[in-house]
C-alpha atoms as a PDB file:
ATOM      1  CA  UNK A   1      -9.610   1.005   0.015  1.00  0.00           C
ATOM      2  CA  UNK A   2     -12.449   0.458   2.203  1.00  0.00           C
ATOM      3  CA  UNK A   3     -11.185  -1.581   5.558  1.00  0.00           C
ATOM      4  CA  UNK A   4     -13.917  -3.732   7.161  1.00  0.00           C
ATOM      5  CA  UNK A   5     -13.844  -4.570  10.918  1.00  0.00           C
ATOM      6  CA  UNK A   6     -15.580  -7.235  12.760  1.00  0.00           C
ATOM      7  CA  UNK A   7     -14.759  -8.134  16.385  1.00  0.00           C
ATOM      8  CA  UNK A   8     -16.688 -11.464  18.150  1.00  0.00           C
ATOM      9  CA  UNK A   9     -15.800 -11.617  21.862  1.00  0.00           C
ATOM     10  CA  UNK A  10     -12.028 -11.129  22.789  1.00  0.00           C
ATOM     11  CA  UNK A  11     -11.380 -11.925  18.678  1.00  0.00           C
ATOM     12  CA  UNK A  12     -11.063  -9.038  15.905  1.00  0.00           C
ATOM     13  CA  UNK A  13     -10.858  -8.842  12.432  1.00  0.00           C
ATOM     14  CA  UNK A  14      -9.630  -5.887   9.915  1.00  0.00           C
ATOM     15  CA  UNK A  15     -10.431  -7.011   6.556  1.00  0.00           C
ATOM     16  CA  UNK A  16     -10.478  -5.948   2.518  1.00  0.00           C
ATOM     17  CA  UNK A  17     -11.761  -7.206  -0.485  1.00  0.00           C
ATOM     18  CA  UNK A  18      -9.821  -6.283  -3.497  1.00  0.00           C
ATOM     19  CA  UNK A  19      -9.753  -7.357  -6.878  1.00  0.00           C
ATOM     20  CA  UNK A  20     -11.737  -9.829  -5.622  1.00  0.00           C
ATOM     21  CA  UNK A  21      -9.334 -11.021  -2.995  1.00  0.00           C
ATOM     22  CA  UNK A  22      -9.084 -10.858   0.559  1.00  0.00           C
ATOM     23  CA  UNK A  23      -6.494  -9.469   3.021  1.00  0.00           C
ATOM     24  CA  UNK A  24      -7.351  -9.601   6.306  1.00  0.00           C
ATOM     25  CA  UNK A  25      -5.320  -8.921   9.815  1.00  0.00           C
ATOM     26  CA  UNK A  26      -6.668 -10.499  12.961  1.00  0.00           C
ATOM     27  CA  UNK A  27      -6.225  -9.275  16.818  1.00  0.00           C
ATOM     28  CA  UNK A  28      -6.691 -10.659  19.951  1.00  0.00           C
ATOM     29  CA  UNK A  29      -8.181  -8.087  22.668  1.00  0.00           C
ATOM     30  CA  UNK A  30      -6.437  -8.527  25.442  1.00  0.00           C
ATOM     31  CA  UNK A  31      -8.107  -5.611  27.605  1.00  0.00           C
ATOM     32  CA  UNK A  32     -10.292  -2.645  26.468  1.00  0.00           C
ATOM     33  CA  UNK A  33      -6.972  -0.708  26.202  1.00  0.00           C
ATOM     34  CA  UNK A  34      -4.370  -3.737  24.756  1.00  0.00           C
ATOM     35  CA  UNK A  35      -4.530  -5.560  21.286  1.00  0.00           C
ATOM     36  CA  UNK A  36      -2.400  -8.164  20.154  1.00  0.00           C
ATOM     37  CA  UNK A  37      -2.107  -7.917  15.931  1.00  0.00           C
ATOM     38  CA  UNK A  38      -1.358 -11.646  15.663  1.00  0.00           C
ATOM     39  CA  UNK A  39      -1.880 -12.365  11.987  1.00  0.00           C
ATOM     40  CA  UNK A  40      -1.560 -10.666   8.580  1.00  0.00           C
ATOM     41  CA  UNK A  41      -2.603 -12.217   5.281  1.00  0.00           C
ATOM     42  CA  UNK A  42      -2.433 -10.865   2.036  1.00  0.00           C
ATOM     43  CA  UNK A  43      -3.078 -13.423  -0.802  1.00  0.00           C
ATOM     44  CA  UNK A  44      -0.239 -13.455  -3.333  1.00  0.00           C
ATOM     45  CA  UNK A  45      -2.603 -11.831  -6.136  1.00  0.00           C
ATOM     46  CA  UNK A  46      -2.513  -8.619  -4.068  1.00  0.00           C
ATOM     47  CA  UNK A  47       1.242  -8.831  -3.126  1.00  0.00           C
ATOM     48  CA  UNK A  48       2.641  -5.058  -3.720  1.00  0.00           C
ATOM     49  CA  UNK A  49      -0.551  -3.465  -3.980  1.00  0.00           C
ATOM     50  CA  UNK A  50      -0.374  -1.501  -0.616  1.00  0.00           C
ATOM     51  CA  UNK A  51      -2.811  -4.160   1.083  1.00  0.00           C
ATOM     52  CA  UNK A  52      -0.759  -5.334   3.897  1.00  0.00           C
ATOM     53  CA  UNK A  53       0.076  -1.406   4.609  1.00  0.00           C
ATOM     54  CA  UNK A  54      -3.299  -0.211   4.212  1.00  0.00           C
ATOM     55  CA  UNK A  55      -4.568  -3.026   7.230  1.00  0.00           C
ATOM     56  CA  UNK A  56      -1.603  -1.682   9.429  1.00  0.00           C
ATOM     57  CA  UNK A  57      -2.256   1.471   9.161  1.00  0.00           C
ATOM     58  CA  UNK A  58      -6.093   1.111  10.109  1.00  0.00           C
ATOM     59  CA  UNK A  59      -4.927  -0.678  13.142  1.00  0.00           C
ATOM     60  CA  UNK A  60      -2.867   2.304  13.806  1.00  0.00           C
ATOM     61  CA  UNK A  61      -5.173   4.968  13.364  1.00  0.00           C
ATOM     62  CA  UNK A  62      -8.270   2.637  15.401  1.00  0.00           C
ATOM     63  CA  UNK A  63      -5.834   1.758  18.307  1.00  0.00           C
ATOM     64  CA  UNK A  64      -5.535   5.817  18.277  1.00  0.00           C
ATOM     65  CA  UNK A  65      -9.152   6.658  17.750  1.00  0.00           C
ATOM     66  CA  UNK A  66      -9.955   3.757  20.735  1.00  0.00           C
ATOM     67  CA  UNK A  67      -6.932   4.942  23.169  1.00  0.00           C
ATOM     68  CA  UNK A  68      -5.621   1.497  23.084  1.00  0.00           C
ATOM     69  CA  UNK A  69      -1.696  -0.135  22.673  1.00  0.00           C
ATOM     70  CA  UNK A  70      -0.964  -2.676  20.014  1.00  0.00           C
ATOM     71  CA  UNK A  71       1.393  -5.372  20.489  1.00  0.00           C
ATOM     72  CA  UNK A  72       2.500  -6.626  17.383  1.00  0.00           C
ATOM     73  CA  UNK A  73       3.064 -10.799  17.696  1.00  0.00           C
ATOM     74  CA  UNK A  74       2.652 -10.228  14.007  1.00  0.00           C
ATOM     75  CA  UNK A  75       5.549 -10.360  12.255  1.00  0.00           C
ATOM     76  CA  UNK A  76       4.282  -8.286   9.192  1.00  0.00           C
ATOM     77  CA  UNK A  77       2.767  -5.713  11.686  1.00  0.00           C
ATOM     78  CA  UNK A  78       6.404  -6.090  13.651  1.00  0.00           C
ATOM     79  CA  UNK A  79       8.212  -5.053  10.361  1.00  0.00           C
ATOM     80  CA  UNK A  80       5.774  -2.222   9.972  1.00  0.00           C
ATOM     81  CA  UNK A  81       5.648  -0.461  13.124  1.00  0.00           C
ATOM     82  CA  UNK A  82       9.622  -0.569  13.111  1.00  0.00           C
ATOM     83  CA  UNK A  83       9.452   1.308   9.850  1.00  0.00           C
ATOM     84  CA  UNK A  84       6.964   3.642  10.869  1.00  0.00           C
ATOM     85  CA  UNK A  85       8.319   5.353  14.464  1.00  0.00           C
ATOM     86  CA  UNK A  86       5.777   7.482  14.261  1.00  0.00           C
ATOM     87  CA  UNK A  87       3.792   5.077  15.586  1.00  0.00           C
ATOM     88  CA  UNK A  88       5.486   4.522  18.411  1.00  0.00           C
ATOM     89  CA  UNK A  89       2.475   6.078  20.521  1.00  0.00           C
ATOM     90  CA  UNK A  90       0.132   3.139  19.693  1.00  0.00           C
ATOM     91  CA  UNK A  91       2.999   0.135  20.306  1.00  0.00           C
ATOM     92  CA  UNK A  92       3.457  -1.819  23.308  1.00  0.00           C
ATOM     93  CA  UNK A  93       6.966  -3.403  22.676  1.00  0.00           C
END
C-alpha cells in the first residue's frame, strides 16, 4: 500500500488511495520533534482492509525515521498505539 505524505506549514497529511478510496490521517506539528495525530479517516468501503493500520503504522515508523514523539489526540491512533507497546518509543502520553 503506497502511503502518501504532504505537510503545508505546521499541518500534515498521511494519505492512501485504495480501491479508489481514500484514507487519510492528519497531524498537527507541534515542534520539529512533537506531532499531534489528530484525525483518522477511513471511508466505510475500506473498513477491515488494514487501511487505518497501515496509516498508523507509517506514522510510527516516520516519527522514528524523523526522531520525533507522537501524541495521539486521535482516538483511532489512541486505540492503536495501546495495542501496539512496542511503540511506546515514538508516544508522548
Amino acid at each position: 500500500m503506497e502511503i502518501l505524505h504532504e505537510e503545508t506549514g505546521s499541518h500534515g497529511r498521511y494519505s492512501t488511495v485504495v480501491e479508489g478510496h481514500t484514507g487519510e490521517m492528519t497531524y498537527s506539528r507541534t515542534s520539529p520533534q512533537l506531532i499531534i495525530v489528530d484525525h483518522t479517516l477511513v471511508p466505510d468501503a475500506l473498513r477491515g482492509k488494514g487501511v487505518g493500520q497501515a496509516l498508523a503504522k507509517h506514522a510510527i515508523e516516520e516519527a522514528r525515521k524523523g526522531g520525533w514523539k507522537i501524541i495521539p489526540l486521535c482516538p483511532f491512533m489512541k486505540a492503536q498505539t495501546m495495542r501496539h507497546p512496542e511503540w511506546q518509543d515514538v508516544i508522548q502520553a
